[in-house]
C-alpha atoms as a PDB file:
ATOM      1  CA  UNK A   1      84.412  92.461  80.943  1.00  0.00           C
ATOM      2  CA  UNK A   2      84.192  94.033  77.590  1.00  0.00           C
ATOM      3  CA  UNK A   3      80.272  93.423  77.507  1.00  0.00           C
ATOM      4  CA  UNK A   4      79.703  95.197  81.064  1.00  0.00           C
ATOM      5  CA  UNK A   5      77.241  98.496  80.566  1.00  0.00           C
ATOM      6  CA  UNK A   6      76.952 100.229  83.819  1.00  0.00           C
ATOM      7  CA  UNK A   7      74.652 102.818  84.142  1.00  0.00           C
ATOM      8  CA  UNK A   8      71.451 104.130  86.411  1.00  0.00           C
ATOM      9  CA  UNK A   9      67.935 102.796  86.532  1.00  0.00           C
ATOM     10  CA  UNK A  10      66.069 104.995  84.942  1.00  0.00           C
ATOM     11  CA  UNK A  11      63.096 102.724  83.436  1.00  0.00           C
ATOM     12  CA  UNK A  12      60.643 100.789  85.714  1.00  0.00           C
ATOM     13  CA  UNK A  13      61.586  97.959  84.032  1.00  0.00           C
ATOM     14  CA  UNK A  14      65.501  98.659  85.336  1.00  0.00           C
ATOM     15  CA  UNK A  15      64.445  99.234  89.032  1.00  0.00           C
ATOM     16  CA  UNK A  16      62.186  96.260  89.240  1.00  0.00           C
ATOM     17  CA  UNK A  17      64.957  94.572  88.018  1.00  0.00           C
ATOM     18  CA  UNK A  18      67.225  95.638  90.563  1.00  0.00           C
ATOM     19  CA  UNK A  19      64.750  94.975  93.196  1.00  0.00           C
ATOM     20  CA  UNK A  20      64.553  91.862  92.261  1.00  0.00           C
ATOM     21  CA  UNK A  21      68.182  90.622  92.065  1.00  0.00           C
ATOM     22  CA  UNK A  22      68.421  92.235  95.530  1.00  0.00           C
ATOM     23  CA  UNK A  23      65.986  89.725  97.047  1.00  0.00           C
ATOM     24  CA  UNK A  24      67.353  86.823  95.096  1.00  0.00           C
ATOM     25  CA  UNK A  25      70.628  87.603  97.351  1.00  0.00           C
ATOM     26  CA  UNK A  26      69.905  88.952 100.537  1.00  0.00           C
ATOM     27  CA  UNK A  27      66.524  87.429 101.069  1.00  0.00           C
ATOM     28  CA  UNK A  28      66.250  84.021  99.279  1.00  0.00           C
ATOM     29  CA  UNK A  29      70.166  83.281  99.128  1.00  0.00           C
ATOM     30  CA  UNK A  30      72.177  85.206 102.000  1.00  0.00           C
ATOM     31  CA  UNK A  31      68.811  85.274 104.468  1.00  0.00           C
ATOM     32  CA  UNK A  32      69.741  88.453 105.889  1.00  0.00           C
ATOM     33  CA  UNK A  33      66.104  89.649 105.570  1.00  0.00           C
ATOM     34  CA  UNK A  34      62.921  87.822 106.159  1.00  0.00           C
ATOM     35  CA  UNK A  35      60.527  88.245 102.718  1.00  0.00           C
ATOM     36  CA  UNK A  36      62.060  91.323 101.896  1.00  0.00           C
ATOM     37  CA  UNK A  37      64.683  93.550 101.791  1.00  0.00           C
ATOM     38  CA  UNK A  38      62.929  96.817 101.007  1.00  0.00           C
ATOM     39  CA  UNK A  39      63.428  99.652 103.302  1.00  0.00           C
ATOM     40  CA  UNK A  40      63.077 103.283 103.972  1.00  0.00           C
ATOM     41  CA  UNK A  41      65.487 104.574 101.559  1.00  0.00           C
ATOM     42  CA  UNK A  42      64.536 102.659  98.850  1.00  0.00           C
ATOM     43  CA  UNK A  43      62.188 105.473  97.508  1.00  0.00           C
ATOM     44  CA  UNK A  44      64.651 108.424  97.001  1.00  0.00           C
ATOM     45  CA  UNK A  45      67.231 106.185  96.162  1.00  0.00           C
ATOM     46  CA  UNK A  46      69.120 105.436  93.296  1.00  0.00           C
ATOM     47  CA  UNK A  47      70.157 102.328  91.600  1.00  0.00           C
ATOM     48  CA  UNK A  48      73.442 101.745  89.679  1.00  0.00           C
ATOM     49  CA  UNK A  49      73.357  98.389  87.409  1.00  0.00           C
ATOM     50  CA  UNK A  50      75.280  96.463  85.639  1.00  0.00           C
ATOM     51  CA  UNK A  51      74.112  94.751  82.205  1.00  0.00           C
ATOM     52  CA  UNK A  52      75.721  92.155  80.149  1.00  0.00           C
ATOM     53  CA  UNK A  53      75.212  93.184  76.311  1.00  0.00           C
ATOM     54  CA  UNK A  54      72.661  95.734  77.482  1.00  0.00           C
ATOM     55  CA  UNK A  55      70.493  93.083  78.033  1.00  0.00           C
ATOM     56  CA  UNK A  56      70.953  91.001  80.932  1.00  0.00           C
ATOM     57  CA  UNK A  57      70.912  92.634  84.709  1.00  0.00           C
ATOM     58  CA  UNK A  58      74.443  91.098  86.244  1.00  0.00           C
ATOM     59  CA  UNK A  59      74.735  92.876  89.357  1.00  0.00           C
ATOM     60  CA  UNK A  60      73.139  96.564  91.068  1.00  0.00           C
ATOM     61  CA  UNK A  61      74.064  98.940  93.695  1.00  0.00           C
ATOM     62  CA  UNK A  62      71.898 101.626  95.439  1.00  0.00           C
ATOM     63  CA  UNK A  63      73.124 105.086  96.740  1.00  0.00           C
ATOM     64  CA  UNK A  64      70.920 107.378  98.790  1.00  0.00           C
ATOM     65  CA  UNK A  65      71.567 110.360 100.838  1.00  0.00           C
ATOM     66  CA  UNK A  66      71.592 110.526 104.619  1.00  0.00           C
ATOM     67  CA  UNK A  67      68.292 111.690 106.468  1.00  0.00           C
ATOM     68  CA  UNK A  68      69.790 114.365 108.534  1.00  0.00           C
ATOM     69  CA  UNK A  69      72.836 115.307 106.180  1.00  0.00           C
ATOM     70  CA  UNK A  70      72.403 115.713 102.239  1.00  0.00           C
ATOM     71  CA  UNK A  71      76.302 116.282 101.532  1.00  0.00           C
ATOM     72  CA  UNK A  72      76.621 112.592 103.468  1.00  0.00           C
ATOM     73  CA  UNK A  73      75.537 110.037 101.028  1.00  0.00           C
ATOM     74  CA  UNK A  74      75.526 106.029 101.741  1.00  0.00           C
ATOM     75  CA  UNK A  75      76.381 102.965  99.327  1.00  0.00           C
ATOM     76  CA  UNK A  76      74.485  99.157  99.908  1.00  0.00           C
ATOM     77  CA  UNK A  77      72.720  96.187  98.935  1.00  0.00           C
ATOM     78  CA  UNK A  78      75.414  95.759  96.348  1.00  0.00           C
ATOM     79  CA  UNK A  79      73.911  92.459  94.727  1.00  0.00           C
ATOM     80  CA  UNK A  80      75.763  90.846  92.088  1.00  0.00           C
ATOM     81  CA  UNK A  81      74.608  87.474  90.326  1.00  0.00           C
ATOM     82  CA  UNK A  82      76.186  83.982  91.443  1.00  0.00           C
ATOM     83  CA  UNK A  83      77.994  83.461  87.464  1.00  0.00           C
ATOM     84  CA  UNK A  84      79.409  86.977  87.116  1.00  0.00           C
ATOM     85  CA  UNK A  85      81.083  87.350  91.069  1.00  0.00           C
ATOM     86  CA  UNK A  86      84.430  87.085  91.170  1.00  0.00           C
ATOM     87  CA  UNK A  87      84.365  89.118  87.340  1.00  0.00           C
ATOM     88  CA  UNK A  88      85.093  92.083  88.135  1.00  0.00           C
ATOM     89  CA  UNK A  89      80.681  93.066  88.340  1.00  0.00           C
ATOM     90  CA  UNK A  90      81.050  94.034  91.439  1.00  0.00           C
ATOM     91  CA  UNK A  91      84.294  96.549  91.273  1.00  0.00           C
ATOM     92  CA  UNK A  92      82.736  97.903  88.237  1.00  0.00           C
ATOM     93  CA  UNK A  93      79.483  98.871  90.511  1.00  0.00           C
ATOM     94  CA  UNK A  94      81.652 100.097  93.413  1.00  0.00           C
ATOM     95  CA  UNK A  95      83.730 102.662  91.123  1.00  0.00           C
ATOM     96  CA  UNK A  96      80.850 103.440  88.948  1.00  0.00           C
ATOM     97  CA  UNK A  97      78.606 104.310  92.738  1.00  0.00           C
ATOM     98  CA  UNK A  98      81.833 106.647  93.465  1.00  0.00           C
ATOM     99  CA  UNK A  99      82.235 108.058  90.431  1.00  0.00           C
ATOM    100  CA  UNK A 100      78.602 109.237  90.642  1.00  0.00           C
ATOM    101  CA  UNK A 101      79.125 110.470  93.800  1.00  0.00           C
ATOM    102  CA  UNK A 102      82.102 112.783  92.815  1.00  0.00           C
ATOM    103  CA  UNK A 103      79.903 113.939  90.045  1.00  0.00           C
ATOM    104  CA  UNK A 104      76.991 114.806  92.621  1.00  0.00           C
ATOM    105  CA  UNK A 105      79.778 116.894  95.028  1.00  0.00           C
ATOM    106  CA  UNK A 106      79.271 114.267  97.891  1.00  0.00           C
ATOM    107  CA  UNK A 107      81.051 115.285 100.722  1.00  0.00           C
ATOM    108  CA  UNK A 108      81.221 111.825 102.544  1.00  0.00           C
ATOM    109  CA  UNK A 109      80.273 108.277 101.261  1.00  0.00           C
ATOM    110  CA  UNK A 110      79.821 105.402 103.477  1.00  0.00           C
ATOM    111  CA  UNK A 111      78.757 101.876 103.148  1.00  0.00           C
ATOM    112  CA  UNK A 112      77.919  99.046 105.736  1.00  0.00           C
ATOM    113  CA  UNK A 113      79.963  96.596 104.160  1.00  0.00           C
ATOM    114  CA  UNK A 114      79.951  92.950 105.139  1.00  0.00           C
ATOM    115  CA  UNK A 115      83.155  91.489 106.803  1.00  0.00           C
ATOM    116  CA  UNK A 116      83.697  88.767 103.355  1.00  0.00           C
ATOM    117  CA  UNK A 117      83.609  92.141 101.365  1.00  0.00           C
ATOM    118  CA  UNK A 118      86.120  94.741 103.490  1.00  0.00           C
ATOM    119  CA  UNK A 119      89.579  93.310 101.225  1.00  0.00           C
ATOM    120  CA  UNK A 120      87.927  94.366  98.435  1.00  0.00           C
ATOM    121  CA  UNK A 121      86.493  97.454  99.165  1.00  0.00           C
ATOM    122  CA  UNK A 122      89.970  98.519 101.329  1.00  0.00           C
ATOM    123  CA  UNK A 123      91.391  97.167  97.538  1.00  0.00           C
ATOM    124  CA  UNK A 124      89.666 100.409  95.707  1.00  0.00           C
ATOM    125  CA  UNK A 125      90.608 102.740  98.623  1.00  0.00           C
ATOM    126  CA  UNK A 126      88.045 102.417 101.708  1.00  0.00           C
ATOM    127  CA  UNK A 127      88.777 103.084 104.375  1.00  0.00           C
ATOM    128  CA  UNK A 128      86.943 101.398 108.000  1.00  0.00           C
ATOM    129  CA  UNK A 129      85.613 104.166 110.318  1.00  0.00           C
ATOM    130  CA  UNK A 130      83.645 102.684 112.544  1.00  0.00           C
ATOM    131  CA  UNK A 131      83.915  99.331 114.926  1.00  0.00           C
ATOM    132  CA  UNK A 132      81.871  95.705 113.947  1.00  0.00           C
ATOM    133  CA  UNK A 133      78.463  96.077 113.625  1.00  0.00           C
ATOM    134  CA  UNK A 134      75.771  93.326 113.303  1.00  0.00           C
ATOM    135  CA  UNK A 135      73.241  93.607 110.906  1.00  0.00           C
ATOM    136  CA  UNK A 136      70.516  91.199 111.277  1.00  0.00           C
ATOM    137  CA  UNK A 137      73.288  88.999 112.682  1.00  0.00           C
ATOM    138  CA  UNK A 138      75.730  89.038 110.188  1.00  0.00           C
ATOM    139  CA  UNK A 139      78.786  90.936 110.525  1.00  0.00           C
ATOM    140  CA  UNK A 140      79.377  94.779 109.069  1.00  0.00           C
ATOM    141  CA  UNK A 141      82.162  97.391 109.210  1.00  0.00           C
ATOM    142  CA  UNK A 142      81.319 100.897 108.456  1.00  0.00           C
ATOM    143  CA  UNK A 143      83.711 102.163 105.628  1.00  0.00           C
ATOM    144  CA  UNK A 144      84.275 105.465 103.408  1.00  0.00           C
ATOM    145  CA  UNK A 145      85.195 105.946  99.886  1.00  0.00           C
ATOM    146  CA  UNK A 146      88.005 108.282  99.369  1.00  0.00           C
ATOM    147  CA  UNK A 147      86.351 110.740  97.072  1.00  0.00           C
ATOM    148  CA  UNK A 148      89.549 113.080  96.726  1.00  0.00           C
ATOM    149  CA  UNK A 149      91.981 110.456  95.501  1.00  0.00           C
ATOM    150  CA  UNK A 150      94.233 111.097  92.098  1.00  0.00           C
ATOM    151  CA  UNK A 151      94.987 108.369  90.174  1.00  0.00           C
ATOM    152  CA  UNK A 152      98.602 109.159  89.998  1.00  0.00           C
ATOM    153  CA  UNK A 153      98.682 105.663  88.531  1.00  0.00           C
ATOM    154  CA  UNK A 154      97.471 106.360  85.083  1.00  0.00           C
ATOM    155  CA  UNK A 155      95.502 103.059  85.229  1.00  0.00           C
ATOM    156  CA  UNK A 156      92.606 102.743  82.739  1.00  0.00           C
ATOM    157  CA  UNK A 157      89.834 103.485  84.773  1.00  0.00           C
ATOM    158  CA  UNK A 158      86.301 101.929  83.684  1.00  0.00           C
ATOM    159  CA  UNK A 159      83.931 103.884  81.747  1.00  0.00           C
ATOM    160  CA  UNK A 160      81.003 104.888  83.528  1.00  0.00           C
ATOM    161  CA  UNK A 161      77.886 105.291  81.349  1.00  0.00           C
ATOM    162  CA  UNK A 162      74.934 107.108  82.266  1.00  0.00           C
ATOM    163  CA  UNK A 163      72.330 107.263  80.686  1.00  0.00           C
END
């Protein structure tokens, strides 16, 4: 999607926004929370989204590091719009939450990913580590980005903007 800006939140106006879009999904859509989705880690967290012409949010990720280990860092509430899923919005936040995690020296990155979601993230080289898990009754699997790979590929990889 030649229109897709990924970068972090840094503006209130970018968080908010993310914040948002994650209760549209997992609260008023999905109803794995009740009211909200807000949590703990929100606060020290950070927030990787995904605009359309700079303008309009299409899809956000947060990344925050483990309590008891700071090299361990964990992926979630990966939200992404009803019209731009199944565009690629999605892929572009998983790389672009990796990518910032090899930039950061992350030893270990982990997501609870839901069980619709594990092709796809086993697609960009995750790996499960852990058995089912429920999350407020929906279905999870534990999984780790492989933070060490080479892209002996050559494929064009997406261009992560920060900013």
């Amino acid at each position: 999607m030649k229109s897709c800006q990924v970068r972090i939140a840094k503006t209130e106006h970018e968080l908010e926004a993310a914040l948002s879009l994650r209760r549209q999904v997992f609260v008023d859509e999905q109803h794995l929370f009740d009211g909200t989705d807000a949590d703990e880690h929100d606060p020290a967290s950070i927030y990787i989204n995904a605009w359309k012409n700079g303008e309009t949010l299409m899809g956000t990720v947060r990344c925050y590091a483990d309590n008891d280990d700071p090299t361990l860092w964990w992926g979630g509430r990966l939200a992404v719009k009803p019209e731009f899923r199944l565009r690629g919005v999605g892929v572009y936040l998983i790389e672009a939450a990796v990518e910032e995690m090899r930039l950061r020296g992350v030893r270990r990155f982990l997501a609870k990913v839901q069980q619709q979601n594990v092709k796809l993230f086993e697609k960009l080289g995750w790996k499960t580590v852990g058995g089912l898990i429920w999350i407020h009754g929906h279905p999870h699997h534990i999984m780790e980005a492989n933070l060490h790979v080479y892209d002996a590929s050559g494929r064009k990889r997406r261009q992560f903007i920060q900013g």
